[in-house]
Protein backbone atom coordinates (compact mmCIF):
# COMPACT_ATOMS: atom_id res chain seq x y z
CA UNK A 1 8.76 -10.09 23.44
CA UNK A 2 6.07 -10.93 21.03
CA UNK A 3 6.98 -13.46 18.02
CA UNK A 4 6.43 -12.18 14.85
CA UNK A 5 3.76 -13.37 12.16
CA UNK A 6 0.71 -14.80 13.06
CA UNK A 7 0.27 -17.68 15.96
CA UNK A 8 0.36 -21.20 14.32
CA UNK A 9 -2.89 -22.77 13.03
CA UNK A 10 -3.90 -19.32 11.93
CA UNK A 11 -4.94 -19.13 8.32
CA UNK A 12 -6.74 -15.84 7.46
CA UNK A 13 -3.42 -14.31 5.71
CA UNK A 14 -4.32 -17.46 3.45
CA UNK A 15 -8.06 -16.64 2.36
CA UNK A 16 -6.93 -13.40 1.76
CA UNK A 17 -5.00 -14.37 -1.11
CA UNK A 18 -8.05 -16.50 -2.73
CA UNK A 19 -9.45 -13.66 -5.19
CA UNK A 20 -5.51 -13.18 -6.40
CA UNK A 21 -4.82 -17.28 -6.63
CA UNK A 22 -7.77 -17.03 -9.38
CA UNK A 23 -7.09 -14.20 -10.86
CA UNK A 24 -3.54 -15.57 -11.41
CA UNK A 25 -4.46 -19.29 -12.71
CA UNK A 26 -7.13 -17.55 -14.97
CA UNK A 27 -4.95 -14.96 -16.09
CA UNK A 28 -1.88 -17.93 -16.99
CA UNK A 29 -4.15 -19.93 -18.35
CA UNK A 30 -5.41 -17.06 -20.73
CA UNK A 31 -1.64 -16.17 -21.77
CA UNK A 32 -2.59 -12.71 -19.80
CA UNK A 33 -4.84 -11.71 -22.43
CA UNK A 34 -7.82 -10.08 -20.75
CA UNK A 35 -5.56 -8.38 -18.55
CA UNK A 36 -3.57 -6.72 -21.31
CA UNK A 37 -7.02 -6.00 -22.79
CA UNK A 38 -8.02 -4.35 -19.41
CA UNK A 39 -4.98 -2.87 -19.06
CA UNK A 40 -5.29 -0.88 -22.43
CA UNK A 41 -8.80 0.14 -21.35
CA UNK A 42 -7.14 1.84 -18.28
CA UNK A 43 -4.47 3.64 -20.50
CA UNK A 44 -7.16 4.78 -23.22
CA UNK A 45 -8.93 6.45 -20.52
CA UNK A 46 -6.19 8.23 -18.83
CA UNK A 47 -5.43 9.10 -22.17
CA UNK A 48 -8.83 10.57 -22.54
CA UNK A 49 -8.29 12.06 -19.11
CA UNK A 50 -10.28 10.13 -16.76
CA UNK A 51 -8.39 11.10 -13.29
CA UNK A 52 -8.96 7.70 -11.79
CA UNK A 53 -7.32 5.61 -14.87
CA UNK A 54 -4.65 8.97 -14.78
CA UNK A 55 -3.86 8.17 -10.68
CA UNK A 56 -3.58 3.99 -10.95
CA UNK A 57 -1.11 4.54 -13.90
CA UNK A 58 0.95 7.26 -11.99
CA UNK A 59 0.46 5.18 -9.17
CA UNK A 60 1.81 1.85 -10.78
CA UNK A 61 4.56 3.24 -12.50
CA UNK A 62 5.59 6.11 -9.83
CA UNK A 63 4.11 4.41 -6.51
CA UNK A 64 1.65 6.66 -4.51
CA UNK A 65 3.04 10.22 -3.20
CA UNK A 66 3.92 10.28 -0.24
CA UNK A 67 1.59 12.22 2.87
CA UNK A 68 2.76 15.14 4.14
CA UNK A 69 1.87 15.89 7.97
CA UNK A 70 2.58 19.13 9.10
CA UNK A 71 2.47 19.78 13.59
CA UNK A 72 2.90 22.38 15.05
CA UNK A 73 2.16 25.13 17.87
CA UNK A 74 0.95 28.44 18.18
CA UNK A 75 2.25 31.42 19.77
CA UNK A 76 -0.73 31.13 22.95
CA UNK A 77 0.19 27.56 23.33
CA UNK A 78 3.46 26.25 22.03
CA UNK A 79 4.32 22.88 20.98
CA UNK A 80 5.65 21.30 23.86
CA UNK A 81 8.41 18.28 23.25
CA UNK A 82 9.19 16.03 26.14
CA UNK A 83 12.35 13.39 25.51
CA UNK A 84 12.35 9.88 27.28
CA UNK A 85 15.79 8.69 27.10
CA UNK A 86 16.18 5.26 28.36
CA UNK A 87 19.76 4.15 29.01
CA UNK A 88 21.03 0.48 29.77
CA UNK A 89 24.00 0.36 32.23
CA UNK A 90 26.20 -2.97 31.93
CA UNK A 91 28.04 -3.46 34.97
């Protein structure tokens, strides 16, 4: 069975994070006051209702909805179901 995580020596999870490492030292070393400006931009326009700015806020405070996926059959040609059942036997 496969470990989890990534094999050792392998650093791409860590450049991913670059753009949020700066954004985070800038941000602390602003007291987080261009976000909070940025973040009242956002709320101004969903207050004005821009649907993106509406969305991210719903988003952030709600989390996203969840997808609904519907399958099914039809009478001509019915959803067919087959079940695998795999059973271990100690002896």
């Amino acid at each position: 069975m496969a470990g989890r995580g990534a094999p050792i020596g392998n650093t791409n999870a860590a450049k991913g994070k670059l753009v949020e490492n700066l954004l985070r030292k800038i941000s602390v070393q602003e007291d987080h006051k261009r976000i909070a400006q940025g973040l009242g931009v956002i709320l101004d326009k969903a207050a004005e209702g821009d649907q993106r700015a509406v969305e991210f806020v719903r988003d952030t405070f709600d989390g996203k909805p969840a997808q609904s996926v519907s399958v099914s059959g039809d009478e001509d040609s019915p959803l067919m179901v087959k079940v695998i059942e795999r059973v271990i036997i100690d002896k």
